[in-house]
C-alpha atoms as a PDB file:
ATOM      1  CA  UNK A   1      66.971  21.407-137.995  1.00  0.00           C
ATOM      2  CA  UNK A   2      68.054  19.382-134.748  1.00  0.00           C
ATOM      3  CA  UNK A   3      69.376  23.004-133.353  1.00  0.00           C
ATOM      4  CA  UNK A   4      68.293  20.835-129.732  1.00  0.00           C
ATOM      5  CA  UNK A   5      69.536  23.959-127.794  1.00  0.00           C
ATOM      6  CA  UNK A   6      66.618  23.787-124.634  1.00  0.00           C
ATOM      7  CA  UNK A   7      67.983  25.198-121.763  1.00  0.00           C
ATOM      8  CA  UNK A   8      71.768  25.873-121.009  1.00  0.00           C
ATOM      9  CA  UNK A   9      72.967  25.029-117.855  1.00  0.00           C
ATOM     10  CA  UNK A  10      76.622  25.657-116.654  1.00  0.00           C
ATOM     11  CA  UNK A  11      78.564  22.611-116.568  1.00  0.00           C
ATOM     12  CA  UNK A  12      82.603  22.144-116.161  1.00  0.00           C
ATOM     13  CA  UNK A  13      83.896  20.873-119.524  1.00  0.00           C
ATOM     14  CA  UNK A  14      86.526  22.847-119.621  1.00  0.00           C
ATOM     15  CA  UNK A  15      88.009  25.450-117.306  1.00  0.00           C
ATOM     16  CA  UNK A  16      88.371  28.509-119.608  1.00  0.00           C
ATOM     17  CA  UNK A  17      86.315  29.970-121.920  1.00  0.00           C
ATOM     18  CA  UNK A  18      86.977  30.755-125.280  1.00  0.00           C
ATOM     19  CA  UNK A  19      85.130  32.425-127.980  1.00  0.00           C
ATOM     20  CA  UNK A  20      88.921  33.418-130.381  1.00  0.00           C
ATOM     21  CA  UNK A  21      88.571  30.697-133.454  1.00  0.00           C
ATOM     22  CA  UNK A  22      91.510  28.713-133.515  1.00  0.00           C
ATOM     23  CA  UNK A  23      92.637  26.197-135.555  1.00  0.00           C
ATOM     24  CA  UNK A  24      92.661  21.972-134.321  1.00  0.00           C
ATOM     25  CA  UNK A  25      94.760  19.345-134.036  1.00  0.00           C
ATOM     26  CA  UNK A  26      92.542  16.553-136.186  1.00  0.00           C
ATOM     27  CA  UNK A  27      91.695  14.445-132.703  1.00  0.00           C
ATOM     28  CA  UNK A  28      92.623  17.170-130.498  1.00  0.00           C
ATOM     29  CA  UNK A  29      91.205  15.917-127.013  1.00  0.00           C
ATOM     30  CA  UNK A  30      89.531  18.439-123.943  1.00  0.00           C
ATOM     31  CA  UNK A  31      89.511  16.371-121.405  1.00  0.00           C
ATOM     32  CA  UNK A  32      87.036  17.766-118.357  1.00  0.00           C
ATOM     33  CA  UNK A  33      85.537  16.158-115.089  1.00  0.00           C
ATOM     34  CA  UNK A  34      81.878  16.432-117.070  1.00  0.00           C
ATOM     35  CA  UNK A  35      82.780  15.221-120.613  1.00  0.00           C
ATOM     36  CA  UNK A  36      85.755  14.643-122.402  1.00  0.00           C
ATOM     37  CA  UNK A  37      85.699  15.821-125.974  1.00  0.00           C
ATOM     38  CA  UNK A  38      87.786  15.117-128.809  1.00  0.00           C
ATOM     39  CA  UNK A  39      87.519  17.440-131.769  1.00  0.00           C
ATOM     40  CA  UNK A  40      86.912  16.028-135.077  1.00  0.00           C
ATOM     41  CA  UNK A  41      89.746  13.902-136.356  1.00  0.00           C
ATOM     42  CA  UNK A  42      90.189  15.829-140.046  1.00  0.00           C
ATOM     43  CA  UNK A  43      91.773  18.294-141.108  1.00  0.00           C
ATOM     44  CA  UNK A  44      90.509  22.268-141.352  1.00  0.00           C
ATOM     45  CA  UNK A  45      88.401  22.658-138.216  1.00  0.00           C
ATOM     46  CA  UNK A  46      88.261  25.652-136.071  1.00  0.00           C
ATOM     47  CA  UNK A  47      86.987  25.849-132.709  1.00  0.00           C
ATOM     48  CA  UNK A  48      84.390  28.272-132.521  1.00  0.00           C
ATOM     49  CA  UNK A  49      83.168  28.037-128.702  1.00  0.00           C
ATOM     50  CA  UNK A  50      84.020  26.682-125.711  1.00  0.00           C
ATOM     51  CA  UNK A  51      82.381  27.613-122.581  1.00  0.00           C
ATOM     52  CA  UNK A  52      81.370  25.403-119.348  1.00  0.00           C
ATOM     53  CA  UNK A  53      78.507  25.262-121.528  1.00  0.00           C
ATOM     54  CA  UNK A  54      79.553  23.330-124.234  1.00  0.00           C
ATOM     55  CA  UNK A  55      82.137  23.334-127.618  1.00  0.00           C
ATOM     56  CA  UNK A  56      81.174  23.980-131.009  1.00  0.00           C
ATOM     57  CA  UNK A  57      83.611  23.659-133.726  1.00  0.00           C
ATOM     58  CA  UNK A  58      83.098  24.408-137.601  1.00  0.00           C
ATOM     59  CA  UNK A  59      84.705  23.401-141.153  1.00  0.00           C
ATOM     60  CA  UNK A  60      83.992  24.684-144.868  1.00  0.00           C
ATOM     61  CA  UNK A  61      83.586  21.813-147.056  1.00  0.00           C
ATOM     62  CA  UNK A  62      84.902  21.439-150.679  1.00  0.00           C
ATOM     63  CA  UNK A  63      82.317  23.012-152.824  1.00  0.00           C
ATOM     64  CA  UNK A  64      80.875  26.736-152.103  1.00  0.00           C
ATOM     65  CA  UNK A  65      78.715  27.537-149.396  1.00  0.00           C
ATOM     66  CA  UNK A  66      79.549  24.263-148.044  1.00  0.00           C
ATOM     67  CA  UNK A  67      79.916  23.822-144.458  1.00  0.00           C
ATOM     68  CA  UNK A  68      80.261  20.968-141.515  1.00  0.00           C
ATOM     69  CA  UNK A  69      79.847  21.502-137.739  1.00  0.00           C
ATOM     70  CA  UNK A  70      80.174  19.597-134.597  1.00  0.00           C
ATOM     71  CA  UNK A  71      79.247  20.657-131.367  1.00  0.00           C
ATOM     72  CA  UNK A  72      78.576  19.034-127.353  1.00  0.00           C
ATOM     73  CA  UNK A  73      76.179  20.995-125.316  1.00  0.00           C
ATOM     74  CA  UNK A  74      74.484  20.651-122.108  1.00  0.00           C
ATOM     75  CA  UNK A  75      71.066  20.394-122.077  1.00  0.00           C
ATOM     76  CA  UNK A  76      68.317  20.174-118.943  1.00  0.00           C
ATOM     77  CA  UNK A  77      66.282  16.964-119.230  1.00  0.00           C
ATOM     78  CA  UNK A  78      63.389  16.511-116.692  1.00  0.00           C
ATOM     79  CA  UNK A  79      62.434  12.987-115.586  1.00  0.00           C
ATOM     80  CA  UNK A  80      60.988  10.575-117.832  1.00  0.00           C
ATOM     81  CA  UNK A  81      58.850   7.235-116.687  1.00  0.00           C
ATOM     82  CA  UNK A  82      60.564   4.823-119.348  1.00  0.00           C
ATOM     83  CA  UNK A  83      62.245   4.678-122.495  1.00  0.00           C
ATOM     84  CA  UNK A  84      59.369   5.887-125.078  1.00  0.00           C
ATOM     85  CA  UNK A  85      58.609   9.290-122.903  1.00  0.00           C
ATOM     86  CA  UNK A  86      62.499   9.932-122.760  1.00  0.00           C
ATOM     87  CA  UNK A  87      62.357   9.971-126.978  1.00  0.00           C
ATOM     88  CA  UNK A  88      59.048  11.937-126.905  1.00  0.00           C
ATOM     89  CA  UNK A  89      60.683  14.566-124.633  1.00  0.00           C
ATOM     90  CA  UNK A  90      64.014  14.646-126.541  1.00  0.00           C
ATOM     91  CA  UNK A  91      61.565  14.731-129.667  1.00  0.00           C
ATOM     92  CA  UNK A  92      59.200  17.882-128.155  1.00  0.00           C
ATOM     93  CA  UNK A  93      62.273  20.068-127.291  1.00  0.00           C
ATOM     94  CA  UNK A  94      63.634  19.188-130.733  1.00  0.00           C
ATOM     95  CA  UNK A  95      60.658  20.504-132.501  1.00  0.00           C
ATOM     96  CA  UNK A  96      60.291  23.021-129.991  1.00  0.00           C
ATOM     97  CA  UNK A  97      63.485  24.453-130.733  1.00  0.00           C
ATOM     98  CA  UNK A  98      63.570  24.249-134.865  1.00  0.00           C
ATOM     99  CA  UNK A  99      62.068  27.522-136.374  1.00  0.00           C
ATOM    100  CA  UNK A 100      59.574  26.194-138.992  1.00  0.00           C
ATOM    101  CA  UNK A 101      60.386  29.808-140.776  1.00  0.00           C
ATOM    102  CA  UNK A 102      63.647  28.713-141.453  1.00  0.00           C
ATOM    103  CA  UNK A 103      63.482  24.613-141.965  1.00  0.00           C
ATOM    104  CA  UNK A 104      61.649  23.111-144.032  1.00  0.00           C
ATOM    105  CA  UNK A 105      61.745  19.427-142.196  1.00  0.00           C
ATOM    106  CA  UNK A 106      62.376  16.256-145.148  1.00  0.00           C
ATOM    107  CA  UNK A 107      63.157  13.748-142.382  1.00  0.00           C
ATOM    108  CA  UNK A 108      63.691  13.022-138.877  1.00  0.00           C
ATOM    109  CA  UNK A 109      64.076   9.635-137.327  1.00  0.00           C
ATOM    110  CA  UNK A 110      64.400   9.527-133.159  1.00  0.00           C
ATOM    111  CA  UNK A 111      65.557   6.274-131.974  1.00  0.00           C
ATOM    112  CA  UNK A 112      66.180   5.181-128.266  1.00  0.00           C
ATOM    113  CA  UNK A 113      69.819   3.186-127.519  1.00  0.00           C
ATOM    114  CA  UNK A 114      71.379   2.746-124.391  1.00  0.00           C
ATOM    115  CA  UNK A 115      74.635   1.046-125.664  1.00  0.00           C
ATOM    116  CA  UNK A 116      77.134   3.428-123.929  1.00  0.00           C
ATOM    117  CA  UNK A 117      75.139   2.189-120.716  1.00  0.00           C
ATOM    118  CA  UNK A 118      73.090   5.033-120.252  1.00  0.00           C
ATOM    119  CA  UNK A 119      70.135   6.470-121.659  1.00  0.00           C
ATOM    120  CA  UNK A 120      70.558   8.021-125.263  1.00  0.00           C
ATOM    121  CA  UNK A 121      68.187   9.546-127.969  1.00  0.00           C
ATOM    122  CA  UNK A 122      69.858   9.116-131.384  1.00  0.00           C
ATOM    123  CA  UNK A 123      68.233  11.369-133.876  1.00  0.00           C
ATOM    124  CA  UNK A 124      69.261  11.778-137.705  1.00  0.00           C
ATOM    125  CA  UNK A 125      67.479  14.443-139.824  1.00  0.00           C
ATOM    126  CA  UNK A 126      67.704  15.939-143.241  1.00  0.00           C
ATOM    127  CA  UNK A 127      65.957  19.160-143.791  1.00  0.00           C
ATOM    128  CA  UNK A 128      65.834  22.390-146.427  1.00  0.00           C
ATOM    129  CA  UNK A 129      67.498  25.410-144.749  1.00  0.00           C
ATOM    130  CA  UNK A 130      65.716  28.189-146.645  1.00  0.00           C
ATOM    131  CA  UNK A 131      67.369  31.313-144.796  1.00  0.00           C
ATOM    132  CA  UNK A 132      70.983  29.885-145.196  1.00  0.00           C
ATOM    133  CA  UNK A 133      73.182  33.320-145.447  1.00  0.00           C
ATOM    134  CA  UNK A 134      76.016  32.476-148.013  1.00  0.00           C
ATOM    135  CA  UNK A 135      78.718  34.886-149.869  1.00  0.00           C
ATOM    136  CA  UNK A 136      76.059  35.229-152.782  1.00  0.00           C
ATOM    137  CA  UNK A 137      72.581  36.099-150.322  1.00  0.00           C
ATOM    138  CA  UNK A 138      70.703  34.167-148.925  1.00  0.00           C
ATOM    139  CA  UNK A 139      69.882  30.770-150.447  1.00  0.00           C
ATOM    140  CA  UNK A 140      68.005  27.130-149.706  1.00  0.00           C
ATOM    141  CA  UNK A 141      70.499  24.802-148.293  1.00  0.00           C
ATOM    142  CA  UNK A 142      70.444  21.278-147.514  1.00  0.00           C
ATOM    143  CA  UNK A 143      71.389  20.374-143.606  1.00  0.00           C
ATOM    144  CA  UNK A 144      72.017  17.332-142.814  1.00  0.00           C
ATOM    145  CA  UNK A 145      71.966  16.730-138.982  1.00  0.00           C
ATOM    146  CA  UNK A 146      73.452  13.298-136.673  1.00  0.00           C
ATOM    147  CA  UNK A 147      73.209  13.751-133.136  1.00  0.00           C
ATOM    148  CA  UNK A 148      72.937  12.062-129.871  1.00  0.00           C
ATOM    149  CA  UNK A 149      71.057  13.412-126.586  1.00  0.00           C
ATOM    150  CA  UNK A 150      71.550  11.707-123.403  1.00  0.00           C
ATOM    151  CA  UNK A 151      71.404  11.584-119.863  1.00  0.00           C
ATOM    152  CA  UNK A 152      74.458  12.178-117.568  1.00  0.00           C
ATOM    153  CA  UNK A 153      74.722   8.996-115.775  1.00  0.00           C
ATOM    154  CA  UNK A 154      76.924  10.933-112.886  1.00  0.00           C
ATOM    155  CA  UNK A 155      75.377  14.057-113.052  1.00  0.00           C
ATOM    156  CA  UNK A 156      71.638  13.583-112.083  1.00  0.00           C
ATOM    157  CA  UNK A 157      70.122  16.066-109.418  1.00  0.00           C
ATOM    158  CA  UNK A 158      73.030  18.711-110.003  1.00  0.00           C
ATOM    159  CA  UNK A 159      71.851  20.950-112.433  1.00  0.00           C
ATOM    160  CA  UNK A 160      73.073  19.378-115.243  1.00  0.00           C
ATOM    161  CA  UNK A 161      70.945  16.808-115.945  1.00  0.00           C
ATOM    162  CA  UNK A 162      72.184  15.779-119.963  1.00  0.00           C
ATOM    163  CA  UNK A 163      74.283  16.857-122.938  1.00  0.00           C
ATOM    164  CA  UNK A 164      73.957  16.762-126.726  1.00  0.00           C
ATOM    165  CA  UNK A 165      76.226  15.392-129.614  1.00  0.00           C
ATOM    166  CA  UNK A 166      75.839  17.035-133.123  1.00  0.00           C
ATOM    167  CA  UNK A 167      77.489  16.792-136.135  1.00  0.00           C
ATOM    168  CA  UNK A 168      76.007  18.341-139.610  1.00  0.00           C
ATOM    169  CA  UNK A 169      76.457  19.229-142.759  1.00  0.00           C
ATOM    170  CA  UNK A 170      75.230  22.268-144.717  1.00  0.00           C
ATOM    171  CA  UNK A 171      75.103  22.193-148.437  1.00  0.00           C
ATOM    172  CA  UNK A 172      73.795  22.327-151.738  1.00  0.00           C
ATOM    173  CA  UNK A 173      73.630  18.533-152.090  1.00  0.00           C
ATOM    174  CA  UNK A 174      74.102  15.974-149.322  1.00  0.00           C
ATOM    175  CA  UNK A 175      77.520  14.372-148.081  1.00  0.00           C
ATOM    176  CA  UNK A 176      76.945  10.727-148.396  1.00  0.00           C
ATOM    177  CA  UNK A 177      79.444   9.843-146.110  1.00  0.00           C
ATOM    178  CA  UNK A 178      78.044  12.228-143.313  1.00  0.00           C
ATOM    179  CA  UNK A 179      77.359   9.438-141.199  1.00  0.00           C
ATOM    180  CA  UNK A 180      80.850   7.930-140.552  1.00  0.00           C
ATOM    181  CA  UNK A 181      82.109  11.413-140.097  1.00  0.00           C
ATOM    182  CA  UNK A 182      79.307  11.987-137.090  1.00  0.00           C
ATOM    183  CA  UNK A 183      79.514   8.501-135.513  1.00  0.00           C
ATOM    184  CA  UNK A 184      83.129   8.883-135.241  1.00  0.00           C
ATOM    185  CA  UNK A 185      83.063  12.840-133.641  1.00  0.00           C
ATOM    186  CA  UNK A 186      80.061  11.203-131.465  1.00  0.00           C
ATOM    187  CA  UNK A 187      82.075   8.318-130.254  1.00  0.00           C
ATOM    188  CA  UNK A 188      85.159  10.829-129.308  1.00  0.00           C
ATOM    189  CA  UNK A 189      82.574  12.377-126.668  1.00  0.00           C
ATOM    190  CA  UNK A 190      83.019  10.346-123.493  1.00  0.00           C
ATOM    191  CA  UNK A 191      81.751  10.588-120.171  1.00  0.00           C
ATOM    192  CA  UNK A 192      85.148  10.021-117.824  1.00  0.00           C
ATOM    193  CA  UNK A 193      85.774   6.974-115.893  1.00  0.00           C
ATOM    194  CA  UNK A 194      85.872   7.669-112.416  1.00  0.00           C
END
């Protein structure tokens, strides 16, 4: 649904790549000149990825073919005159970027907020994954998606121009309490103080 992946650009999160799952500390911090992330603080997650490109990490959930991830990226986001053309571009690479083979969209809200200081596109959706690849074929899944986009207030002009929060949740029903889960995974990704 929100899979906001635009165009990658190489960024230094961490030093040293890693693409061997491994299991988490619940919390575990990365701390990095770009971002500091803090893996989700529960228990069960795995860290997929990490590359100067970004961190995704991954969870089953209790029931089968149940599944939760949470992932940073960086992401390239050209200039925008004011707030409203920042959400329309953070909205246009969204779409651009969601196969409408594979989800069906049920709803997306995009909402401007600059309370960490910076400019930020917070965008919730909820759409039908109907190519979800389970144990048992292939099968229509909910996703549930809560993530932030924003501009790098220290990073502007060098390549890296903005990075992505996302937390969701893949399912046959919805997780009702997806939201506390995401805010708090999206509140452990920090920009460092200098």
């Amino acid at each position: 649904m929100t899979k906001f992946i635009a165009a990658l650009f190489g960024i230094a999160v961490l030093s040293a790549c890693q693409t061997t799952p491994r299991t988490l500390t619940p919390g575990e911090l990365f701390p990095g000149k770009v971002l500091n992330i803090q893996a989700p603080n529960s228990e069960g997650w795995m860290q997929m990825h990490s590359s100067n490109q970004g961190m995704i990490f991954v969870r089953r959930g209790a029931s089968p073919n149940e599944s939760y991830a949470a992932r940073v990226f960086a992401v390239a986001l050209p200039q925008s005159q004011d707030r409203d053309e920042f959400v329309a571009l953070v909205k246009q690479r969204n779409q651009e970027n969601t196969s409408p083979e594979r989800f069906s969209s049920i709803e997306v809200n995009y909402e401007y907020t600059d309370k960490r200081g910076y400019p930020c596109v917070s965008i919730k959706g909820v759409a039908d994954d109907t190519m979800a690849k389970t144990s048992s074929g292939q099968q229509v899944l909910k996703l549930q998606t809560n993530s932030l986009v924003c501009r790098h207030p220290g990073q502007q002009g060098k390549g890296f121009e903005g990075f992505g929060i996302e937390f969701s949740h893949r399912g046959s029903t919805l997780d009702e309490a997806l939201d506390i889960q995401a805010e708090a995974f999206i509140e452990g990704v920090q920009v460092p103080e200098k």
